[in-house]
N, C-alpha and C. Protein backbone atom coordinates (compact mmCIF):
# COMPACT_ATOMS: atom_id res chain seq x y z
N UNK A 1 0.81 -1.19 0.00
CA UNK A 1 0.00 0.00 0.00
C UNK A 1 0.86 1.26 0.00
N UNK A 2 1.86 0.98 1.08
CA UNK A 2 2.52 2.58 0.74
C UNK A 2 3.53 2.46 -0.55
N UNK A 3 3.71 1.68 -1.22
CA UNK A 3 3.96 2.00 -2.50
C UNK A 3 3.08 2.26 -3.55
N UNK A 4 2.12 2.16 -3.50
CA UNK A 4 0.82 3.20 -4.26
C UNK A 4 0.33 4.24 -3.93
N UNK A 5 0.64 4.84 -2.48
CA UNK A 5 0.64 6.17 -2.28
C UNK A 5 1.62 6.98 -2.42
N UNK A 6 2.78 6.28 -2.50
CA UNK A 6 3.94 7.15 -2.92
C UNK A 6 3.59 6.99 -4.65
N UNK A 7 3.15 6.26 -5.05
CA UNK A 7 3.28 6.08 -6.77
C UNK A 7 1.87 7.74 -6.83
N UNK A 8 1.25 7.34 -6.09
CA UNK A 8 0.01 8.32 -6.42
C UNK A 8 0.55 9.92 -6.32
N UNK A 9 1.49 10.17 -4.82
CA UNK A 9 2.27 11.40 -4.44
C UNK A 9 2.56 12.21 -5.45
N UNK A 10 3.25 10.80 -6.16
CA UNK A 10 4.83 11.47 -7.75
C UNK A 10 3.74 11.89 -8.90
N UNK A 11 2.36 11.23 -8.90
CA UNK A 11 1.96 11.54 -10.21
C UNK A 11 1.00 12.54 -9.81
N UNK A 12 0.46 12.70 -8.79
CA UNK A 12 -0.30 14.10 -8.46
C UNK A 12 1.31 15.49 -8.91
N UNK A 13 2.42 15.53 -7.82
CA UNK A 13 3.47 16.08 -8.64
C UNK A 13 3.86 16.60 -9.49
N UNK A 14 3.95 15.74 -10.38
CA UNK A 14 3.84 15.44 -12.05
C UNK A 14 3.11 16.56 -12.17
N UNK A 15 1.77 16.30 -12.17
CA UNK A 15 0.71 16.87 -12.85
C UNK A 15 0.42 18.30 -12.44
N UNK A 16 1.19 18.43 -11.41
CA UNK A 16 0.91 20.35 -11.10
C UNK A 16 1.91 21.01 -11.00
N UNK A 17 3.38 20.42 -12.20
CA UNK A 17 3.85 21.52 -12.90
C UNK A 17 4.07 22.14 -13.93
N UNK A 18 4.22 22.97 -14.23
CA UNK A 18 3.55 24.16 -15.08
C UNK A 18 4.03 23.15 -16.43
N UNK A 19 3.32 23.52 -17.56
CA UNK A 19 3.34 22.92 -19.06
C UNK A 19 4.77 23.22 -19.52
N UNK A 20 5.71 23.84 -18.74
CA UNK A 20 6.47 24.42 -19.75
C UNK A 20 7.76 23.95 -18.89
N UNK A 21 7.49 23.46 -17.59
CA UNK A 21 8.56 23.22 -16.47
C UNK A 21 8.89 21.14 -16.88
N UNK A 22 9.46 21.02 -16.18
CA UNK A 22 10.39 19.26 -16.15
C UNK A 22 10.07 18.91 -14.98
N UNK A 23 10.30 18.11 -14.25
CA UNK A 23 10.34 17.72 -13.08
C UNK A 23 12.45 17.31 -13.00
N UNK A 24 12.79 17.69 -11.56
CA UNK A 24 14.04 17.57 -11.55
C UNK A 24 14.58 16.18 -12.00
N UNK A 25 15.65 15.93 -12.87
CA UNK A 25 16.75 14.82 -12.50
C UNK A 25 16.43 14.00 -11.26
N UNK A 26 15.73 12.38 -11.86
CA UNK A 26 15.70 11.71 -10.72
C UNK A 26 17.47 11.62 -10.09
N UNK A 27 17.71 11.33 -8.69
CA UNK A 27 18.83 11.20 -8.38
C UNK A 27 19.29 9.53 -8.52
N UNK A 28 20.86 8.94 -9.12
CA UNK A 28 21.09 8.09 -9.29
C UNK A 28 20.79 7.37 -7.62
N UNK A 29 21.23 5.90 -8.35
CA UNK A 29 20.70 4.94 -7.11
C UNK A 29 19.54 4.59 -6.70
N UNK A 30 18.41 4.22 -8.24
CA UNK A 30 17.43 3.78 -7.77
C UNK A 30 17.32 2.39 -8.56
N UNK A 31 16.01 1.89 -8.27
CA UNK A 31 15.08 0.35 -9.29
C UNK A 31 14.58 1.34 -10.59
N UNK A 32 15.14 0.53 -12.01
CA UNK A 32 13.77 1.25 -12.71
C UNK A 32 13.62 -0.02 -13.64
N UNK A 33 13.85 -1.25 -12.75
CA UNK A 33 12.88 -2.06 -13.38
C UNK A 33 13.07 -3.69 -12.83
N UNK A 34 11.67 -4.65 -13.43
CA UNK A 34 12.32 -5.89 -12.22
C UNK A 34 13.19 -6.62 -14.09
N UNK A 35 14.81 -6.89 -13.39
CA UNK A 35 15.56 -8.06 -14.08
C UNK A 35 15.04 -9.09 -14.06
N UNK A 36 14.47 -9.94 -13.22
CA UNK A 36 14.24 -11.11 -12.97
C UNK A 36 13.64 -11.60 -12.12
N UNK A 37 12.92 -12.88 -12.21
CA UNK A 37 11.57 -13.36 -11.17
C UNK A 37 12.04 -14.69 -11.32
N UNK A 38 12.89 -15.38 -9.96
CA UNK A 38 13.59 -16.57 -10.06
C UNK A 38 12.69 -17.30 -8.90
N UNK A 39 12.52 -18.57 -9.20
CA UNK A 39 11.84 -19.12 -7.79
C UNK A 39 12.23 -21.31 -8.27
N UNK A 40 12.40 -21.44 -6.78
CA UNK A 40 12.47 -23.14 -6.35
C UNK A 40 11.60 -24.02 -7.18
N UNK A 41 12.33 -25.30 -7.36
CA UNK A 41 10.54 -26.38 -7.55
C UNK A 41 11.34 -27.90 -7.16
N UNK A 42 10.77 -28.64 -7.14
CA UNK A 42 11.22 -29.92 -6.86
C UNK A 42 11.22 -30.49 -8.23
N UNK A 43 10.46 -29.98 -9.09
CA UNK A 43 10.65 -30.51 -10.20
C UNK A 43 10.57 -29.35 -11.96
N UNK A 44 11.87 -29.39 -12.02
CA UNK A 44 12.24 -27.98 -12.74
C UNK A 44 11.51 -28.16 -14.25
N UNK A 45 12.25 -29.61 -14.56
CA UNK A 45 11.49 -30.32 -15.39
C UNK A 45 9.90 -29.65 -16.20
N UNK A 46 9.46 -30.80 -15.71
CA UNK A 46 8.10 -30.58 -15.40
C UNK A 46 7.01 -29.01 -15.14
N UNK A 47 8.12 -28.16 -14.27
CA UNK A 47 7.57 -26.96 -13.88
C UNK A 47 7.69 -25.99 -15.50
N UNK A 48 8.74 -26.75 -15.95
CA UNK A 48 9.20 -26.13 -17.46
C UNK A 48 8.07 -26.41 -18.46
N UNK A 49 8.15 -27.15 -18.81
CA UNK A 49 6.48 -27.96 -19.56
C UNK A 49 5.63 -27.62 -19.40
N UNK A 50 5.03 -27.05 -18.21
CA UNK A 50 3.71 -26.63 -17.58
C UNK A 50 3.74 -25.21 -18.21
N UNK A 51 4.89 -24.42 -17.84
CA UNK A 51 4.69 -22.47 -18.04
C UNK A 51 4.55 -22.84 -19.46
N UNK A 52 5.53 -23.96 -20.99
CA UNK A 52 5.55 -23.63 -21.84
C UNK A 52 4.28 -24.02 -22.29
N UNK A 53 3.45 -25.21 -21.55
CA UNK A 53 2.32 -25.54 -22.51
C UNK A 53 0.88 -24.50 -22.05
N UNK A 54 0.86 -24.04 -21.19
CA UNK A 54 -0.25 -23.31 -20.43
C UNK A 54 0.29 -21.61 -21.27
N UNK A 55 1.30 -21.23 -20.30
CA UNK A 55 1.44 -19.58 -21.18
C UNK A 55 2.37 -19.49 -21.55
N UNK A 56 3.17 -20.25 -22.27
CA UNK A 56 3.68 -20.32 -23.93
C UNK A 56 5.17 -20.04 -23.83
N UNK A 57 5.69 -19.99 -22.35
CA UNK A 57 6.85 -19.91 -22.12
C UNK A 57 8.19 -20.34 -23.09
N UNK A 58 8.74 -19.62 -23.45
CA UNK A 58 9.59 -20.58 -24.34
C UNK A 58 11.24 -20.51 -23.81
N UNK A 59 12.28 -21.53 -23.43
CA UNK A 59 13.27 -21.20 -22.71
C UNK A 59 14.25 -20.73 -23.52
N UNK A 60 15.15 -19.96 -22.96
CA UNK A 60 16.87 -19.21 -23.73
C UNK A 60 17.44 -20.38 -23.24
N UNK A 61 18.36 -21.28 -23.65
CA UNK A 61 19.33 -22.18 -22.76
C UNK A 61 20.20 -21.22 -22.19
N UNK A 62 20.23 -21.69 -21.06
CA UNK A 62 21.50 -21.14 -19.70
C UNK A 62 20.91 -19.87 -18.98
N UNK A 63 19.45 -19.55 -19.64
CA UNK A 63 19.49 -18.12 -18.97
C UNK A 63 17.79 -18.39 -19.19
N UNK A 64 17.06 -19.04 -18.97
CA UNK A 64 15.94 -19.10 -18.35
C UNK A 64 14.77 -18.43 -19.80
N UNK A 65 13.63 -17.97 -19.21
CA UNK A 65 12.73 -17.69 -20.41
C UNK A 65 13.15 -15.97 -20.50
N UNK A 66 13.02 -15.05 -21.73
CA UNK A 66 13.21 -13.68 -21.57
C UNK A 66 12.73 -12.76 -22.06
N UNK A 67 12.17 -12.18 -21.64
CA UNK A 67 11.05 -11.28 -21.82
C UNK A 67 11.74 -9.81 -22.07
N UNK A 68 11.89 -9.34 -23.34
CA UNK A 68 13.01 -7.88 -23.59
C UNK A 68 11.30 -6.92 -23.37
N UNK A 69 12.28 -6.06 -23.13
CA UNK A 69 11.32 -4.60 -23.27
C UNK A 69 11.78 -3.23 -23.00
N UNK A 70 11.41 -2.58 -23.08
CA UNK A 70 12.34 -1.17 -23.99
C UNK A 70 11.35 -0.22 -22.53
N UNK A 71 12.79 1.01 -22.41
CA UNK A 71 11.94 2.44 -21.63
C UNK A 71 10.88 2.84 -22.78
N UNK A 72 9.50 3.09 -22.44
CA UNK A 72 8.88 4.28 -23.43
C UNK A 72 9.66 5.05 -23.94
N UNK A 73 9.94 5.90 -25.14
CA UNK A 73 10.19 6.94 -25.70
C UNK A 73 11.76 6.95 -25.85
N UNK A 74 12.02 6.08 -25.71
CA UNK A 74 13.76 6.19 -25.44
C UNK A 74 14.32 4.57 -26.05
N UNK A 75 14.44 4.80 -27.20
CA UNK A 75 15.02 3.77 -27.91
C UNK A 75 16.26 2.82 -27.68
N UNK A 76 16.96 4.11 -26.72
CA UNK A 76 18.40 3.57 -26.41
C UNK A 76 18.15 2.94 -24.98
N UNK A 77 17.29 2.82 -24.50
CA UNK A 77 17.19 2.20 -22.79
C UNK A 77 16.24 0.83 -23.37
N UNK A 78 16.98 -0.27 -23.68
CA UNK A 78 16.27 -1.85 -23.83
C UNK A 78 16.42 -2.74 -22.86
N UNK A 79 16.18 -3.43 -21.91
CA UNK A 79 16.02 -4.59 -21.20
C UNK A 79 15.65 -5.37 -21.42
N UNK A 80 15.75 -6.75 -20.19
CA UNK A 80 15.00 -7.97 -20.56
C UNK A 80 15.10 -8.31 -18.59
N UNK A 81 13.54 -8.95 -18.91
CA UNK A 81 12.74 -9.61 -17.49
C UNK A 81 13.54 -10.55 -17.66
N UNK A 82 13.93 -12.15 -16.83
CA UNK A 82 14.34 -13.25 -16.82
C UNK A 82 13.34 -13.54 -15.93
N UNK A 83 12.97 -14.75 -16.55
CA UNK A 83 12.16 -15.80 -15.20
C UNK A 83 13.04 -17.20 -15.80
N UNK A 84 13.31 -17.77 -14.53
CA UNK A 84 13.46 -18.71 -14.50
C UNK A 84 13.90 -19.55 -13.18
N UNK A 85 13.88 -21.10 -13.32
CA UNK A 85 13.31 -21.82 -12.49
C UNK A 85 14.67 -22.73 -11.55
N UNK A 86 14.97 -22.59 -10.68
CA UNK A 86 16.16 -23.07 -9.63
C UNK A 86 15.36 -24.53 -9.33
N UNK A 87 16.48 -25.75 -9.06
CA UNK A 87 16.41 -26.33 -8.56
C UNK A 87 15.81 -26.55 -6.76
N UNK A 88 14.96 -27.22 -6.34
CA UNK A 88 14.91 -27.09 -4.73
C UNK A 88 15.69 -27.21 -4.07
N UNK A 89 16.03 -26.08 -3.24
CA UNK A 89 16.96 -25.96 -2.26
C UNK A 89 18.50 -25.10 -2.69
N UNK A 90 18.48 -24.25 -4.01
CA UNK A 90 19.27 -24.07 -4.49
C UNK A 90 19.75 -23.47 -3.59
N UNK A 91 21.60 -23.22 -3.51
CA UNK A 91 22.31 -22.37 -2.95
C UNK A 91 22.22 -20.76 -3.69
N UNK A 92 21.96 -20.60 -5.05
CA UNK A 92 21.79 -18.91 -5.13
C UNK A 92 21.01 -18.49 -4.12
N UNK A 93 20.01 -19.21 -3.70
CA UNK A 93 19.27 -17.99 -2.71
C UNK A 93 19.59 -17.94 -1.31
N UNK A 94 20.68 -18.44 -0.59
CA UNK A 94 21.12 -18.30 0.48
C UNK A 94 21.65 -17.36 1.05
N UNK A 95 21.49 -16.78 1.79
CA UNK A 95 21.06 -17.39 3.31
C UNK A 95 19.36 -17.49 3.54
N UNK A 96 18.69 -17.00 2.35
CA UNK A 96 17.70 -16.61 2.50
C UNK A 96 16.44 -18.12 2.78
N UNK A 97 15.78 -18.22 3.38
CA UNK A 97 14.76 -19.30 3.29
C UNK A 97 13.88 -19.10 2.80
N UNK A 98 13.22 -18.07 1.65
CA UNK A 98 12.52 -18.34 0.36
C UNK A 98 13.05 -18.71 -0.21
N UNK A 99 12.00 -19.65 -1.03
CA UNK A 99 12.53 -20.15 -2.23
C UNK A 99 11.69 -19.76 -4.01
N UNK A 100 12.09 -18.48 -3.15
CA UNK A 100 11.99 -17.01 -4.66
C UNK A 100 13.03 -15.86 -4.49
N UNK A 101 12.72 -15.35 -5.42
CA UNK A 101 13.89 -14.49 -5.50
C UNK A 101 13.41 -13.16 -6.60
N UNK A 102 13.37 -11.74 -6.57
CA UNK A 102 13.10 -10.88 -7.74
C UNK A 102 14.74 -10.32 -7.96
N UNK A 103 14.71 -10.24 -9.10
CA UNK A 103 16.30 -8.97 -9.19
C UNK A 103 15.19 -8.51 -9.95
N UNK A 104 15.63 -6.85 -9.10
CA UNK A 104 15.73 -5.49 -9.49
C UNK A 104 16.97 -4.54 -11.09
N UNK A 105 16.67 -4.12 -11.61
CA UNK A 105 17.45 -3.43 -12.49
C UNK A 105 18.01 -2.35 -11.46
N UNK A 106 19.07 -1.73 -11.75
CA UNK A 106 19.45 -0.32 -11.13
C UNK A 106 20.10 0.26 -12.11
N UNK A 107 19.77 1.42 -11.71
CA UNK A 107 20.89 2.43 -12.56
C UNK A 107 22.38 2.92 -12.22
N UNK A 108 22.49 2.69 -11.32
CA UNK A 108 23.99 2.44 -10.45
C UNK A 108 23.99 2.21 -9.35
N UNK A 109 24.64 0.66 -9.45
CA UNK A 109 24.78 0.12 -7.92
C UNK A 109 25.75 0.95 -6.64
N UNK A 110 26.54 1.45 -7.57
CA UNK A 110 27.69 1.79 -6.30
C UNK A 110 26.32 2.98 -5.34
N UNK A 111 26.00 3.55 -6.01
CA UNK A 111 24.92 4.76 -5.23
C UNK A 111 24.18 3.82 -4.91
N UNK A 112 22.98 3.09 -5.08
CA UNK A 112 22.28 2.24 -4.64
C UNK A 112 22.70 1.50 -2.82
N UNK A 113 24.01 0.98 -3.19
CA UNK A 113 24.75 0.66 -2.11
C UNK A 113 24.88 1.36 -0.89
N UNK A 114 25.25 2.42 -1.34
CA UNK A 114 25.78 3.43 -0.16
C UNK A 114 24.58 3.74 0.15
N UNK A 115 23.53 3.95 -0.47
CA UNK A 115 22.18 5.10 0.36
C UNK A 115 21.75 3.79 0.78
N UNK A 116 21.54 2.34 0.48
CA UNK A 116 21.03 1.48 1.58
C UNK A 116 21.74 0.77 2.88
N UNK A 117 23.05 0.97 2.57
CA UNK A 117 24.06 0.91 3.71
C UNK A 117 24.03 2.36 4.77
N UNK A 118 23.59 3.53 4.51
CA UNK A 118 24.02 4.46 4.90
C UNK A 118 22.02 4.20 5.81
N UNK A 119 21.06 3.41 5.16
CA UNK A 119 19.70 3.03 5.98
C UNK A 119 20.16 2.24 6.91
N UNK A 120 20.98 1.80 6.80
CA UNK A 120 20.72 0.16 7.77
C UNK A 120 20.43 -1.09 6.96
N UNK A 121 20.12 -1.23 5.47
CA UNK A 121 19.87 -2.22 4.82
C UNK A 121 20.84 -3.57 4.83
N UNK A 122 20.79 -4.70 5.65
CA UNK A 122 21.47 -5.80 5.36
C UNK A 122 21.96 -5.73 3.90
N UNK A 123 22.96 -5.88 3.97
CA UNK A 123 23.78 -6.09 2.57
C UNK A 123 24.54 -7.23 2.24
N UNK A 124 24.42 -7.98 1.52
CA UNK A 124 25.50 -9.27 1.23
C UNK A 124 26.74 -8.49 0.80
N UNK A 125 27.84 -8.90 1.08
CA UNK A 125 29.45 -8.51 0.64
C UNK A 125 29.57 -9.21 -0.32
N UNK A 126 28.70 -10.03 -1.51
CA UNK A 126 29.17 -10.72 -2.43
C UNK A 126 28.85 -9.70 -3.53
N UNK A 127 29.74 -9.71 -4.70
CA UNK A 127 29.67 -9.05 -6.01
C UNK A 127 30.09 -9.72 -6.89
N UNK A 128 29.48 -9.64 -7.96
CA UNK A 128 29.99 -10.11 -9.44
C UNK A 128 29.68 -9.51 -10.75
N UNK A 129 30.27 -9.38 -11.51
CA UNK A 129 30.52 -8.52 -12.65
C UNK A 129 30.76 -10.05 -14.02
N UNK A 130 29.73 -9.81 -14.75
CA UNK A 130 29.94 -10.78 -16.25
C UNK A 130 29.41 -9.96 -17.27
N UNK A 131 29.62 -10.55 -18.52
CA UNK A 131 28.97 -9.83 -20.09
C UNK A 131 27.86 -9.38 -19.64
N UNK A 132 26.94 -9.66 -18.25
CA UNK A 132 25.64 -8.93 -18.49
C UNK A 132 25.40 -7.43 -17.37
N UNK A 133 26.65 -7.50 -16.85
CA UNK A 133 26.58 -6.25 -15.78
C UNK A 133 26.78 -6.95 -14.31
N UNK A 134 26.79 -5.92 -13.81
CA UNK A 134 27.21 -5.97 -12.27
C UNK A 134 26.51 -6.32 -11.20
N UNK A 135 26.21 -7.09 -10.13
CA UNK A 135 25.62 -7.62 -9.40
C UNK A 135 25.77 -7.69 -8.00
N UNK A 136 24.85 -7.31 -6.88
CA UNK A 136 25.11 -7.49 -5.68
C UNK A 136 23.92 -7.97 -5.22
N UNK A 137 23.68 -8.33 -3.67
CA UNK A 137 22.62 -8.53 -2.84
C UNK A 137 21.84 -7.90 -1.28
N UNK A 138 20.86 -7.93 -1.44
CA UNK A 138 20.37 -7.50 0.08
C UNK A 138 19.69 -8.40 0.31
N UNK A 139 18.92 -7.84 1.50
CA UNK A 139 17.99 -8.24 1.86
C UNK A 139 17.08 -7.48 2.60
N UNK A 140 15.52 -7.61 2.59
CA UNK A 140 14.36 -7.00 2.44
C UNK A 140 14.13 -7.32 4.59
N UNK A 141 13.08 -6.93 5.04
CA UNK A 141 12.61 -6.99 6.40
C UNK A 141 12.59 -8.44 6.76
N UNK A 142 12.31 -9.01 6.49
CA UNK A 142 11.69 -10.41 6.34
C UNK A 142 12.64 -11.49 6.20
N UNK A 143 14.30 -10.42 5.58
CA UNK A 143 15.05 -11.65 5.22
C UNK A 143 15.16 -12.39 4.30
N UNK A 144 14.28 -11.90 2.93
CA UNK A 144 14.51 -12.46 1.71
C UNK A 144 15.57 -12.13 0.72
N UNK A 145 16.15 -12.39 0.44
CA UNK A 145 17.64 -11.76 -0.12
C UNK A 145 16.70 -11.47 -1.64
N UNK A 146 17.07 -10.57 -2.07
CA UNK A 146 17.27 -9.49 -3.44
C UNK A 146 18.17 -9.29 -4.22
N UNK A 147 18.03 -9.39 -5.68
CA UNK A 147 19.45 -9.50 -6.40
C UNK A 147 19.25 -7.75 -7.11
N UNK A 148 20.27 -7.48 -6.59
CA UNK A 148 20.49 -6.12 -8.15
C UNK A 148 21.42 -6.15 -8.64
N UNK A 149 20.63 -5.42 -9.79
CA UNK A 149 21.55 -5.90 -11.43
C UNK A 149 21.53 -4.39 -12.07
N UNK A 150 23.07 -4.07 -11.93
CA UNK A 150 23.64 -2.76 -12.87
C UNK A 150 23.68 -3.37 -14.54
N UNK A 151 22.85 -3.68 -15.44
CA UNK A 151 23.10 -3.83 -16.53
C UNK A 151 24.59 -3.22 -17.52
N UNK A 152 25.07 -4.05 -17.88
CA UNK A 152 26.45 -3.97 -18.73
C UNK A 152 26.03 -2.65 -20.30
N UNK A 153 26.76 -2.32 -20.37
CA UNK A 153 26.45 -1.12 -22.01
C UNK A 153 25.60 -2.16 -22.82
N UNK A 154 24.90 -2.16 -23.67
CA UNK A 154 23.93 -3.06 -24.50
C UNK A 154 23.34 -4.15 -24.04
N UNK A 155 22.62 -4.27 -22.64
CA UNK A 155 22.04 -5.22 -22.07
C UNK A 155 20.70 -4.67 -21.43
């Protein structure tokens, strides 16, 4: 809920400045979009067959099903969703005891980092950097660890 009153806040905002004004430069170090929707099964198999024969899932080998999609109005900002399906009990999601997982997109982790370290946000000390961009972890109230993903130049 209070993320629909803050969504409601920004677009009331929006809307009462003048026709001719911008709204400021968001500041770096935020989400502007979900990377990925990863979750457990006992049977990956099977769980695979089901998304492709029901809603048409179709898999990338090594990198799960992928869903690209572009910022509005801005040709040069392209992404892609990932869903895909972990073995039960996988170690990526540890320490966490869900067995789901969202990564977040960011627009720069190093800022991201510091303003949730500088909250109090549990932070994993693990990082990794491949062809698809840069990567770290938190974790949420609850203890569910969170992946963010600094996307690499053309990803």
């Amino acid at each position: 809920m209070k993320l629909v009153y803050a969504l409601s806040a920004a677009m009331i905002a929006l809307m009462s400045l003048h026709p001719n004004e911008s709204p400021a430069p968001e500041p770096r170090g935020r989400v502007i979009g979900i990377g990925g929707v990863f979750f457990e099964t006992a049977h990956p198999k099977e769980m695979h067959e089901w998304y492709q024969k029901h809603l048409g899932f179709k898999d990338t080998p090594g990198m799960g099903v992928v869903f690209p999609w572009a910022v509005a109005g801005r040709a040069d900002r392209s992404y892609r969703t990932t869903w895909a399906l972990f073995p039960q009990h996988a170690k990526y999601f540890e320490p966490s005891k869900s067995c789901a997982m969202i990564n977040y997109i960011v627009d720069d982790l190093d800022a991201i980092l510091e303003r949730l370290k500088a909250e109090g946000v549990r932070i994993d000390p693990k990082r990794e950097t491949d062809e698809a961009g840069r990567f770290a972890w938190i974790f949420d109230a609850d203890g569910n660890k969170i992946e963010l993903w600094q996307p690499a130049a053309g990803h």
